[in-house]
N, C-alpha and C. Protein backbone atom coordinates (compact mmCIF):
# COMPACT_ATOMS: atom_id res chain seq x y z
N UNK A 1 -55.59 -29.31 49.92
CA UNK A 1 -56.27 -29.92 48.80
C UNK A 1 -57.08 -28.89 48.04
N UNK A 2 -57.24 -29.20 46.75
CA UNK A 2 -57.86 -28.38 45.80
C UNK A 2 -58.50 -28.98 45.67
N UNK A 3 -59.91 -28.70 45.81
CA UNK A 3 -61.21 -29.48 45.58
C UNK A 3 -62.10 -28.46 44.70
N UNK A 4 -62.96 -29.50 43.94
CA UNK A 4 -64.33 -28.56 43.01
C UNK A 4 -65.54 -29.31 43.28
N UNK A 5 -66.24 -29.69 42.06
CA UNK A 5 -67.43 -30.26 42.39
C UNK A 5 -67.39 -31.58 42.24
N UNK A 6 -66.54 -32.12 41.77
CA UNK A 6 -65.93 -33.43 41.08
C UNK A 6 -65.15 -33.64 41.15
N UNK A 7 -63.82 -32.79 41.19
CA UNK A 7 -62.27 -33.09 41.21
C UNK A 7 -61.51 -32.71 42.64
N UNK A 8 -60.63 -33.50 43.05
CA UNK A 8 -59.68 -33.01 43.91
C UNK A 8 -58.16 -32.84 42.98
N UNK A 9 -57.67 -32.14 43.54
CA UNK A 9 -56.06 -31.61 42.85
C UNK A 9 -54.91 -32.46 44.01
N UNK A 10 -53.96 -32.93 43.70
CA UNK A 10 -52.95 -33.43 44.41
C UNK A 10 -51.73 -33.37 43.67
N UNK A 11 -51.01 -33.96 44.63
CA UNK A 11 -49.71 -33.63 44.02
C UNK A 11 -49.34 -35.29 43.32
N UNK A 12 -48.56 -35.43 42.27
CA UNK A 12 -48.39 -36.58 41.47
C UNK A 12 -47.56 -37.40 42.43
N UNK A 13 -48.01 -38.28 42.66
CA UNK A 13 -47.50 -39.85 43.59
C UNK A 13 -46.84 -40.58 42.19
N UNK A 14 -45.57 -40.93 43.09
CA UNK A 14 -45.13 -42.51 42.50
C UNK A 14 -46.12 -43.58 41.77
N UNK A 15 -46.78 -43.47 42.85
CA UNK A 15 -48.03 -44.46 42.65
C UNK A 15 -48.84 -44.17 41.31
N UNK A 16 -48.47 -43.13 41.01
CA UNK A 16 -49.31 -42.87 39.64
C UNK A 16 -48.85 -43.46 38.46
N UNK A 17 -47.67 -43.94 38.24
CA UNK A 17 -46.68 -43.95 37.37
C UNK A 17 -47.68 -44.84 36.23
N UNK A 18 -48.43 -46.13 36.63
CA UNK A 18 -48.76 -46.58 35.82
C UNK A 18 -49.86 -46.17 35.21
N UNK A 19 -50.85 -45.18 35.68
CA UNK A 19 -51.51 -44.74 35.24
C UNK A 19 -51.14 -43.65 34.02
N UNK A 20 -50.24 -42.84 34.40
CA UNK A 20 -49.72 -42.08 33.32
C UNK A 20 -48.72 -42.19 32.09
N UNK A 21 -48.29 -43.52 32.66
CA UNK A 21 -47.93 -44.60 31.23
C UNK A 21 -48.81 -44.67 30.64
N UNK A 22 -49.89 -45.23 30.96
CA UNK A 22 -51.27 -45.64 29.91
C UNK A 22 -51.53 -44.69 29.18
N UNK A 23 -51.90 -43.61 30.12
CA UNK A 23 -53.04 -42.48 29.85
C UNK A 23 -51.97 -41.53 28.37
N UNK A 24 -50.54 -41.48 28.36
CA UNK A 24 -49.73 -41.10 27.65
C UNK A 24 -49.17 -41.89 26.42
N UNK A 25 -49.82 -43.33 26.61
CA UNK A 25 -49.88 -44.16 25.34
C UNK A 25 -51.11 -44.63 24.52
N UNK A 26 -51.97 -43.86 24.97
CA UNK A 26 -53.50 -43.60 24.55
C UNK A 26 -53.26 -42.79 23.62
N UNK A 27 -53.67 -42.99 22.40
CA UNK A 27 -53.75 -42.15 20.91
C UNK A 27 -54.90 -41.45 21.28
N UNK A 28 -55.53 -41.05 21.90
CA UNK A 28 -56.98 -40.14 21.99
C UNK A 28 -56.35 -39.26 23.03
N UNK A 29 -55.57 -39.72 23.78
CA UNK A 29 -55.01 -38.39 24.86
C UNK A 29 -53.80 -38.12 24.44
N UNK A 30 -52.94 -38.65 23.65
CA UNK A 30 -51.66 -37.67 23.25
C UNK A 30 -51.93 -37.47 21.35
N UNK A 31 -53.14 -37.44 21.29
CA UNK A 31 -53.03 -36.88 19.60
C UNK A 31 -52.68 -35.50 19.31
N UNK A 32 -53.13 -34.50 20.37
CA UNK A 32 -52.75 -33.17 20.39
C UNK A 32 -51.95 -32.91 21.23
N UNK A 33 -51.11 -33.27 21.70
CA UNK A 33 -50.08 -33.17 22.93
C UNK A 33 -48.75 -33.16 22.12
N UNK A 34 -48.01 -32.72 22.61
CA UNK A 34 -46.62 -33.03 22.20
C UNK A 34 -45.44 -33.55 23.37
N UNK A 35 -45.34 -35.18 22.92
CA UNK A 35 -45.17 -35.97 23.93
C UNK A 35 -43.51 -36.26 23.72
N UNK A 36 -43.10 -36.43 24.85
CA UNK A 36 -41.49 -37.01 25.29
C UNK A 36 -41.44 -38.13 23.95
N UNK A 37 -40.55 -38.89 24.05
CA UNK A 37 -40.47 -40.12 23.38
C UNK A 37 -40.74 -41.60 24.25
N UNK A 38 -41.54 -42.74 23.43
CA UNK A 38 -41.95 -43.85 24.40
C UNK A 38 -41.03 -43.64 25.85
N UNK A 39 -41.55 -44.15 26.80
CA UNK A 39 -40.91 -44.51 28.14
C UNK A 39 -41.47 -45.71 28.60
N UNK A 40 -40.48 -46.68 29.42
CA UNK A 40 -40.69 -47.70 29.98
C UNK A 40 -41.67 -47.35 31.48
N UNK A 41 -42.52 -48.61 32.18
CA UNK A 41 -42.75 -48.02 33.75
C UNK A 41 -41.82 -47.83 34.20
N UNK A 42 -40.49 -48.03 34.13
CA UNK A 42 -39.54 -48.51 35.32
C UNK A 42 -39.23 -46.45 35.44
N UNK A 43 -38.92 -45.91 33.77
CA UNK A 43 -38.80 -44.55 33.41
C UNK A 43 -39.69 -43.49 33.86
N UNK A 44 -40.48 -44.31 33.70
CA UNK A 44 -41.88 -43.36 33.97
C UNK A 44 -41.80 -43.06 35.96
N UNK A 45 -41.88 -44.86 36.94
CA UNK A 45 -42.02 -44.27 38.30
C UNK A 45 -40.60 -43.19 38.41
N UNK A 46 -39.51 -43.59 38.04
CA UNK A 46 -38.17 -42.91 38.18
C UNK A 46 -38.58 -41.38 37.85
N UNK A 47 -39.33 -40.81 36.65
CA UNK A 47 -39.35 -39.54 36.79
C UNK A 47 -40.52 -38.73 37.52
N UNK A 48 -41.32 -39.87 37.90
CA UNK A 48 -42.65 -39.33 39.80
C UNK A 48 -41.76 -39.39 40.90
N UNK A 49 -40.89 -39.92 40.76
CA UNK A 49 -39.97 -40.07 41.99
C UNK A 49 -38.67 -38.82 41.97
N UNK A 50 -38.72 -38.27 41.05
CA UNK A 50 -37.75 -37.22 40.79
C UNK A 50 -38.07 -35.85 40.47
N UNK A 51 -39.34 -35.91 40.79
CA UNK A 51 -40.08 -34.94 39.91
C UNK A 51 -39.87 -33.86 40.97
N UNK A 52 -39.39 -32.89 40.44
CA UNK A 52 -39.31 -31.24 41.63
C UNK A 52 -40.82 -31.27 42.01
N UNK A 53 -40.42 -30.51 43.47
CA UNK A 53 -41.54 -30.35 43.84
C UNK A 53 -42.52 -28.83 43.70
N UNK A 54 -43.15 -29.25 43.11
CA UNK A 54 -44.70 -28.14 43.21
C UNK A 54 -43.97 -26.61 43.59
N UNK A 55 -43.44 -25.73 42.96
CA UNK A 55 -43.48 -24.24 43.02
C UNK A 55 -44.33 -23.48 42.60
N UNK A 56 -44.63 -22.01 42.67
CA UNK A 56 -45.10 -21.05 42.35
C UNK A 56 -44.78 -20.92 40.57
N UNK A 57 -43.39 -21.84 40.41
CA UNK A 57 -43.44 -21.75 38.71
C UNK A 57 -43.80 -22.56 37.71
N UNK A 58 -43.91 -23.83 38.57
CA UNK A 58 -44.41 -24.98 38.11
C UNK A 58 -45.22 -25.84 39.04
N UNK A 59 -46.42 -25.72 38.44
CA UNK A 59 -47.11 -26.61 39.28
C UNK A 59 -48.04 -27.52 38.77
N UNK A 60 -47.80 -29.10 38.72
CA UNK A 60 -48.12 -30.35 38.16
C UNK A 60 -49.04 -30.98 38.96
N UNK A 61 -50.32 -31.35 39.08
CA UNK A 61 -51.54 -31.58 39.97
C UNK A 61 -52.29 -33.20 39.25
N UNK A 62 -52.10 -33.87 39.82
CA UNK A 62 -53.18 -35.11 39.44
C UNK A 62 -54.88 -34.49 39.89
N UNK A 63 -55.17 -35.13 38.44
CA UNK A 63 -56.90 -34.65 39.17
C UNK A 63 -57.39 -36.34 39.66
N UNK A 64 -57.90 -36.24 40.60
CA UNK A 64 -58.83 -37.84 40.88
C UNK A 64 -60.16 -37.23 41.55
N UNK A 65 -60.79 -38.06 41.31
CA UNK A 65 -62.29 -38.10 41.60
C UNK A 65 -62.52 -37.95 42.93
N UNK A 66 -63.60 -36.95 43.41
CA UNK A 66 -63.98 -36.81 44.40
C UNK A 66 -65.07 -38.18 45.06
N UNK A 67 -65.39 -39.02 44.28
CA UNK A 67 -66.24 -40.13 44.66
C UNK A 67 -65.57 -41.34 45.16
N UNK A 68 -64.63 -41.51 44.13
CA UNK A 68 -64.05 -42.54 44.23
C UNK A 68 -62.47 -42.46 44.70
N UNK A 69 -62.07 -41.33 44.52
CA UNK A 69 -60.75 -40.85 44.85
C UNK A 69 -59.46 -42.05 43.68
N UNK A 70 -60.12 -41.68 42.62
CA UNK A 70 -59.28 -42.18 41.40
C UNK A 70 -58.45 -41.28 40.78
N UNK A 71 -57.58 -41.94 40.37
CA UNK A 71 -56.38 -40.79 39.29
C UNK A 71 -57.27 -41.30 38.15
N UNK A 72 -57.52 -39.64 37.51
CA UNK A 72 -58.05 -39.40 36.27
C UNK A 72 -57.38 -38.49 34.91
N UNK A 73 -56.44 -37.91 35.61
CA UNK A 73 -55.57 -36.83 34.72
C UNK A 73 -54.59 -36.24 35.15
N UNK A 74 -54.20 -35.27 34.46
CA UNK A 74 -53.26 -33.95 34.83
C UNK A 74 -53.60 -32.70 34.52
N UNK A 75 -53.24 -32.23 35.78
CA UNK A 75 -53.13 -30.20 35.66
C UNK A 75 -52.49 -29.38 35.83
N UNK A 76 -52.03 -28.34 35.15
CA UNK A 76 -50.43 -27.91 35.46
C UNK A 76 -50.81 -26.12 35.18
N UNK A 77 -50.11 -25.59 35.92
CA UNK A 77 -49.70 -24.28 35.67
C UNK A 77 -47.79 -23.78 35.52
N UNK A 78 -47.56 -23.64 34.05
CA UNK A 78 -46.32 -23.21 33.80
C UNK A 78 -45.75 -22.15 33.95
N UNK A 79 -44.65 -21.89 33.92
CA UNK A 79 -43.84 -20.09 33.25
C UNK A 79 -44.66 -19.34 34.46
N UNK A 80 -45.05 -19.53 35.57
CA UNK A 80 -45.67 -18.24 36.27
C UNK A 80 -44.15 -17.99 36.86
N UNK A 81 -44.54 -15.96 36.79
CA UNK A 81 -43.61 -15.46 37.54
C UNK A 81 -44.24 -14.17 38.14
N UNK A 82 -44.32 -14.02 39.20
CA UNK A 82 -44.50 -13.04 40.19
C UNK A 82 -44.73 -11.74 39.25
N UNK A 83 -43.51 -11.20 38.87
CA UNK A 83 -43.35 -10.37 38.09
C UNK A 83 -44.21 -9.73 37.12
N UNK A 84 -44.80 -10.75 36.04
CA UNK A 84 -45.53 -10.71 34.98
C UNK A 84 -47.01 -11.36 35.52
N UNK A 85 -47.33 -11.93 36.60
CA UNK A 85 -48.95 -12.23 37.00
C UNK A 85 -49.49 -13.49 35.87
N UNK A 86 -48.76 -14.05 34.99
CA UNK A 86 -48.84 -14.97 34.63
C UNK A 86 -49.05 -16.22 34.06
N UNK A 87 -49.37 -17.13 33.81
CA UNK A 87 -49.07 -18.10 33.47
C UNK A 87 -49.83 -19.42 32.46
N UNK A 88 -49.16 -20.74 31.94
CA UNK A 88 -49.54 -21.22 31.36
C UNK A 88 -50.56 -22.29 31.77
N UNK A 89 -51.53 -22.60 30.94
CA UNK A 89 -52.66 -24.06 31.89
C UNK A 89 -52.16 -25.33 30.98
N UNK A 90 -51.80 -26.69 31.38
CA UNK A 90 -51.86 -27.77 30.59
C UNK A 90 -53.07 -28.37 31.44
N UNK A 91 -53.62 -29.07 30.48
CA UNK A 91 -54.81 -30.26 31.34
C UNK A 91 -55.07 -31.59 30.42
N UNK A 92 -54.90 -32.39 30.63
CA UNK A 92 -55.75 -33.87 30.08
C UNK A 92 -56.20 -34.98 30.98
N UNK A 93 -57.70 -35.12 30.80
CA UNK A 93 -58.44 -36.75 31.45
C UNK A 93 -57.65 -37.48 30.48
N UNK A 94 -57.35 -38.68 31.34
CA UNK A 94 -56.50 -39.46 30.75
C UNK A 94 -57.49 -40.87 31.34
N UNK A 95 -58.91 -41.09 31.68
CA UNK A 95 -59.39 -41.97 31.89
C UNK A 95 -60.18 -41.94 30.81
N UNK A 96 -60.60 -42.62 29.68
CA UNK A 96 -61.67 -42.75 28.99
C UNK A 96 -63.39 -42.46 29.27
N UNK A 97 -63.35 -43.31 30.48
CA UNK A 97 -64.77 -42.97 30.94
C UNK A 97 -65.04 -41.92 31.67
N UNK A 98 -63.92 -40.88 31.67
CA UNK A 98 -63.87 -39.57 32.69
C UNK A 98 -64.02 -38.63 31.48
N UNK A 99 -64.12 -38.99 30.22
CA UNK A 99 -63.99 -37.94 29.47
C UNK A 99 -65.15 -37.28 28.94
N UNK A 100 -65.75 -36.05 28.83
CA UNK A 100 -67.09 -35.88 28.39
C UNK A 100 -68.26 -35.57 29.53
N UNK A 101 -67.48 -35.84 30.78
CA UNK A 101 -68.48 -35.77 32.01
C UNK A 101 -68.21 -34.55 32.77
N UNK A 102 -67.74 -33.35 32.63
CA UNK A 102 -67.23 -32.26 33.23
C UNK A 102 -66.02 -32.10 34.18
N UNK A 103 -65.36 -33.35 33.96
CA UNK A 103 -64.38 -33.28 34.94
C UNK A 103 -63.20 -32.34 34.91
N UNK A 104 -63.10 -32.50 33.38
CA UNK A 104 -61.79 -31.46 32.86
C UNK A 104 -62.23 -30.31 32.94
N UNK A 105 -63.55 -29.42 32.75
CA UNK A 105 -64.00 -28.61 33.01
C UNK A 105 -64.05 -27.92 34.72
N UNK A 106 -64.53 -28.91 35.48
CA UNK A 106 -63.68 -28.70 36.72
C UNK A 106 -62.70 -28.88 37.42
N UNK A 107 -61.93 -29.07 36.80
CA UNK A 107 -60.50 -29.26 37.24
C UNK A 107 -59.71 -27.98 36.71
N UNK A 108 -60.35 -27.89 35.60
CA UNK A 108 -59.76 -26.60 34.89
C UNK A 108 -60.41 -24.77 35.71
N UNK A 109 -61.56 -25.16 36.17
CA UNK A 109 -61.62 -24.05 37.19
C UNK A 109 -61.43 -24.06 38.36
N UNK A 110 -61.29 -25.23 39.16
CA UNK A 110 -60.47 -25.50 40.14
C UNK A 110 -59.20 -24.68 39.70
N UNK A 111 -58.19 -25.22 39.14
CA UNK A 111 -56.71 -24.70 38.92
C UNK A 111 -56.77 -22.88 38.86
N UNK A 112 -57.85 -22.91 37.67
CA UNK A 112 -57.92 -21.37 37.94
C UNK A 112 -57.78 -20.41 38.98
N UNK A 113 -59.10 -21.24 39.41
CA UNK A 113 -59.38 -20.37 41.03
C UNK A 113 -58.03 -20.17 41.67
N UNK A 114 -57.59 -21.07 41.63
CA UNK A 114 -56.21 -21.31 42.48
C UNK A 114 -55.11 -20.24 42.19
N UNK A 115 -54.80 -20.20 40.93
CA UNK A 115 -54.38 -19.25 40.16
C UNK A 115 -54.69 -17.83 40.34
N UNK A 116 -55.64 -17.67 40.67
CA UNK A 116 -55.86 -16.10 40.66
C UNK A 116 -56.54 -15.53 41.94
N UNK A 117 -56.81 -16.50 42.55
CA UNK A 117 -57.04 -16.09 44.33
C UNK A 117 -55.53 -17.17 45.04
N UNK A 118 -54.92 -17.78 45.25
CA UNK A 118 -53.94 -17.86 45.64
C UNK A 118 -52.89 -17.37 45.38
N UNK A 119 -51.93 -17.53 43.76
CA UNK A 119 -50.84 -17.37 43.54
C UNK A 119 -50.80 -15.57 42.88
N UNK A 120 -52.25 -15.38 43.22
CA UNK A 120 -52.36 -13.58 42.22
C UNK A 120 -51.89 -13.22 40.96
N UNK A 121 -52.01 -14.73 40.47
CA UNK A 121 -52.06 -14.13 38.88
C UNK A 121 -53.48 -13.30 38.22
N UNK A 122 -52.29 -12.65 37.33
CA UNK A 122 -53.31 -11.86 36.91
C UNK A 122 -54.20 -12.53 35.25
N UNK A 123 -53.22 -13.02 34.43
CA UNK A 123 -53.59 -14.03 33.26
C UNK A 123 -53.13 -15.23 33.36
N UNK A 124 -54.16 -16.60 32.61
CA UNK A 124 -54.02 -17.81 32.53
C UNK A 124 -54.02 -17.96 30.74
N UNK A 125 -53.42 -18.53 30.50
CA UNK A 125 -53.32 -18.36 28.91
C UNK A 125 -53.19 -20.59 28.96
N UNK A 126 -53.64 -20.50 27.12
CA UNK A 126 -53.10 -21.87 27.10
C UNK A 126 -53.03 -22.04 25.70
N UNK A 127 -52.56 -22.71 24.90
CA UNK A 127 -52.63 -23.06 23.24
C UNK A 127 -53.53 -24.66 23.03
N UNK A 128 -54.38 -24.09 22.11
CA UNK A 128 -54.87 -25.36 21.81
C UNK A 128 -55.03 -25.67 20.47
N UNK A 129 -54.88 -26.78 20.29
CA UNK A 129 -54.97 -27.09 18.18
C UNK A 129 -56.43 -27.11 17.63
N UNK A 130 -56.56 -26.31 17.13
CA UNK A 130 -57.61 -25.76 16.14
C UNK A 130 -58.63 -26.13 16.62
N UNK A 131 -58.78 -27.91 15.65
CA UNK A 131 -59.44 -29.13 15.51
C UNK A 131 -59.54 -29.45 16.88
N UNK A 132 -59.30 -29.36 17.69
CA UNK A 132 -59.59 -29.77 19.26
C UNK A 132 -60.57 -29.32 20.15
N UNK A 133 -62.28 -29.18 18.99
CA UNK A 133 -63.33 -28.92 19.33
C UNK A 133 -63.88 -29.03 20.65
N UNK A 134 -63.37 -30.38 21.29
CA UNK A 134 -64.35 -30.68 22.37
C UNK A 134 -63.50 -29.39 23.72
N UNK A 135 -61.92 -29.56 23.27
CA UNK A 135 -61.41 -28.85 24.75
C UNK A 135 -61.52 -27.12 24.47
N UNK A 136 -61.78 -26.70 23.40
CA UNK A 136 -61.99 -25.39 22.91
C UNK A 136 -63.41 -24.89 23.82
N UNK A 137 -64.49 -25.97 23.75
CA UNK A 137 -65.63 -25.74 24.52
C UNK A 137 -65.77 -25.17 25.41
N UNK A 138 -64.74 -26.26 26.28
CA UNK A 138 -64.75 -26.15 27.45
C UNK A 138 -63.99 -24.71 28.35
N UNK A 139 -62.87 -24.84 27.72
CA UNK A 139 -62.09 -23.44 27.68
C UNK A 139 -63.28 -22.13 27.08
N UNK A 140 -64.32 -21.91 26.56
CA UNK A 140 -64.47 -21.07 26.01
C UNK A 140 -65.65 -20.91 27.27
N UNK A 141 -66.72 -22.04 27.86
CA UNK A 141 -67.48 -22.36 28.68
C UNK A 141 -67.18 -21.87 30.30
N UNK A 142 -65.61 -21.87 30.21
CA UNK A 142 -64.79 -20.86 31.23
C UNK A 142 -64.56 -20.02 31.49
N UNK A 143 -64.97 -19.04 30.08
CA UNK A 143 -64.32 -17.74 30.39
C UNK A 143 -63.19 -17.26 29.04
N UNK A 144 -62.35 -18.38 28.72
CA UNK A 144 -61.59 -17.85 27.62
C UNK A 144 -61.59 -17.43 26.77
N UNK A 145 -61.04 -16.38 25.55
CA UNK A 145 -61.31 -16.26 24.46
C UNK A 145 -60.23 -16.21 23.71
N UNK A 146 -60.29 -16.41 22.34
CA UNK A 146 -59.38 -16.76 21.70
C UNK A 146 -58.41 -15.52 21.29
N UNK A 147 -57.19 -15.38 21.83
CA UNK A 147 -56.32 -14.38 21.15
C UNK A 147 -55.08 -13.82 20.18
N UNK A 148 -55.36 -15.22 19.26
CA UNK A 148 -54.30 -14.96 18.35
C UNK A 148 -54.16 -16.77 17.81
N UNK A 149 -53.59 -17.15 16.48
CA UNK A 149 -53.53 -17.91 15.93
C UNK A 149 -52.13 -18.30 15.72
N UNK A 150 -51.22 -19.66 15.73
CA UNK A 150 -50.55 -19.58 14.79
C UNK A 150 -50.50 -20.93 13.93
N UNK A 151 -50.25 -20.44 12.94
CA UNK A 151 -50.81 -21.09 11.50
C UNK A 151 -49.86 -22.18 11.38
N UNK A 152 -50.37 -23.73 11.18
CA UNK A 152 -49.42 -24.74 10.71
C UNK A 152 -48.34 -24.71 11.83
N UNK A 153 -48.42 -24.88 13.14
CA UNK A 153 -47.21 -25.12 13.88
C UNK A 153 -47.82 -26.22 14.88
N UNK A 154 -48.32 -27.15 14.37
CA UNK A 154 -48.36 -28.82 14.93
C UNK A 154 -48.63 -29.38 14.00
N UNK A 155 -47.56 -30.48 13.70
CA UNK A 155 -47.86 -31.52 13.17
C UNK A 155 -47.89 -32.60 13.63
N UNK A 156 -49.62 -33.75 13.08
CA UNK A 156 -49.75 -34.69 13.54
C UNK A 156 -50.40 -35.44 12.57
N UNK A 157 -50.51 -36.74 12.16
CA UNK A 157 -51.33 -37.84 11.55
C UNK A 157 -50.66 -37.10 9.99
N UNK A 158 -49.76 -36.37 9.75
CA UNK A 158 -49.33 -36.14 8.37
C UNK A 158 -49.22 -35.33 7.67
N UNK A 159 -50.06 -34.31 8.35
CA UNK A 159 -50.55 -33.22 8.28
C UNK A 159 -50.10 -32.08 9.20
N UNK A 160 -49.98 -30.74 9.06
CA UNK A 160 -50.21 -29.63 9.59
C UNK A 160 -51.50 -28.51 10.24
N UNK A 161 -51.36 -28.33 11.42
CA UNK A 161 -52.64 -27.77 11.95
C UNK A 161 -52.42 -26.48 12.93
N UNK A 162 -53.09 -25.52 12.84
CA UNK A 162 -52.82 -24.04 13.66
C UNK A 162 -52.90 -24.37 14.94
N UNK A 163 -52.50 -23.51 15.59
CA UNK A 163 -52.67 -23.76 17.27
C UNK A 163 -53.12 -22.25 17.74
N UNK A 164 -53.92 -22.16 18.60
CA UNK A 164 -54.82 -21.27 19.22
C UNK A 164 -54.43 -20.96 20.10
N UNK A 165 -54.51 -19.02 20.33
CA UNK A 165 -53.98 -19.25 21.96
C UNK A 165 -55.16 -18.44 22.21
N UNK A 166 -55.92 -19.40 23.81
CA UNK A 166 -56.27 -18.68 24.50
C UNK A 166 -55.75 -17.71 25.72
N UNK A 167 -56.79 -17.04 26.26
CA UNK A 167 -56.84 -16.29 27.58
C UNK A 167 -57.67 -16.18 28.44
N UNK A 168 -57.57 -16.10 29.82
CA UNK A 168 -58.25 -15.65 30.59
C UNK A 168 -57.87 -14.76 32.16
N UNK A 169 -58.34 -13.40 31.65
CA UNK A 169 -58.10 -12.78 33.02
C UNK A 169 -58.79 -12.84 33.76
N UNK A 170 -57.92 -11.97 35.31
CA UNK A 170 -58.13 -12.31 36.27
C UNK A 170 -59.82 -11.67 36.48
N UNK A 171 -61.01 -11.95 37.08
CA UNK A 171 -62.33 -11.64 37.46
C UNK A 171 -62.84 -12.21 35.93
N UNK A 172 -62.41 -13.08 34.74
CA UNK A 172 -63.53 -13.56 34.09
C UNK A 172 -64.21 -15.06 33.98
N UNK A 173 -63.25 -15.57 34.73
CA UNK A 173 -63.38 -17.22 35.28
C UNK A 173 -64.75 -16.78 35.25
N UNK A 174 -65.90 -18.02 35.18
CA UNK A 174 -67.09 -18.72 34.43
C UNK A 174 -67.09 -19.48 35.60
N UNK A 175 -68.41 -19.00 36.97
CA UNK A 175 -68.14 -20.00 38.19
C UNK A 175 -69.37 -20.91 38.08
């Protein structure tokens, strides 16, 4: 188990399925995301139930609460390869009332840690859209900094918006 001060890390259960239906038909958690197309539950348990398991190149983590031991989100590390030291961060609270309370913030250095004292990566990188003030914070409250822009490559609500890429190497994690 991956534990922080608030979050435990696990691996995505079946059992989650309905939670991540919701949390993925929530306009406040997939406004900046770029999401599959609708899915049914029946679609949704079928692809927790199929889902590869947890490698060194992909690794997909439910965060739930250390109090209550609730599913609250997702955490993922992409594209790692041995080779290059590595890899990409996805994260979203997908509980409403989990949002704003540091959870994503520790979950997001949880994963880190993990990242760079377990799997020996050497970089964690992630893209975030511009306008996506609150998770920019938090990422920046970590350690990240911003390294490069690209201009007008998400579109959402009608409009066009830049996407940000951060970074963070290995010894600047924010403990």
């Amino acid at each position: 188990m991956l534990t922080g001060e608030f979050v435990r890390l696990r691996a995505v259960e079946p059992s989650d399925a309905e939670s991540l239906l919701r949390w993925n038909d929530d306009p406040d958690v997939s406004r900046w995301m770029i999401n599959d197309y609708p899915m049914s539950l029946a679609q949704t348990v079928r692809r927790c139930e199929e889902r590869p398991r947890n490698t060194y190149g992909e690794l997909t983590l439910c965060i739930e609460t250390l109090a209550e031991g609730r599913a609250i989100g997702i955490v993922g590390l992409s594209g790692a390869e041995p080779e290059s030291g590595r890899a990409e961060l996805d994260i979203y609270i997908g509980e409403p009332d989990f949002r704003g309370g540091g959870y994503g913030t520790d979950a997001t250095r949880v994963i880190c840690r993990y990242g760079f004292d377990s799997m020996r990566l050497h970089r964690i990188s992630l893209w975030v859209v511009a306008e996506n003030i609150a998770a920019r914070r938090v990422y920046e409250k970590l350690g990240f900094v911003e390294e490069g822009r690209q201009r007008e490559s998400f579109r959402r609500d009608g409009r066009w918006h830049d996407h940000i890429l951060m970074g963070l190497l290995e010894g600047e994690l924010v403990e």
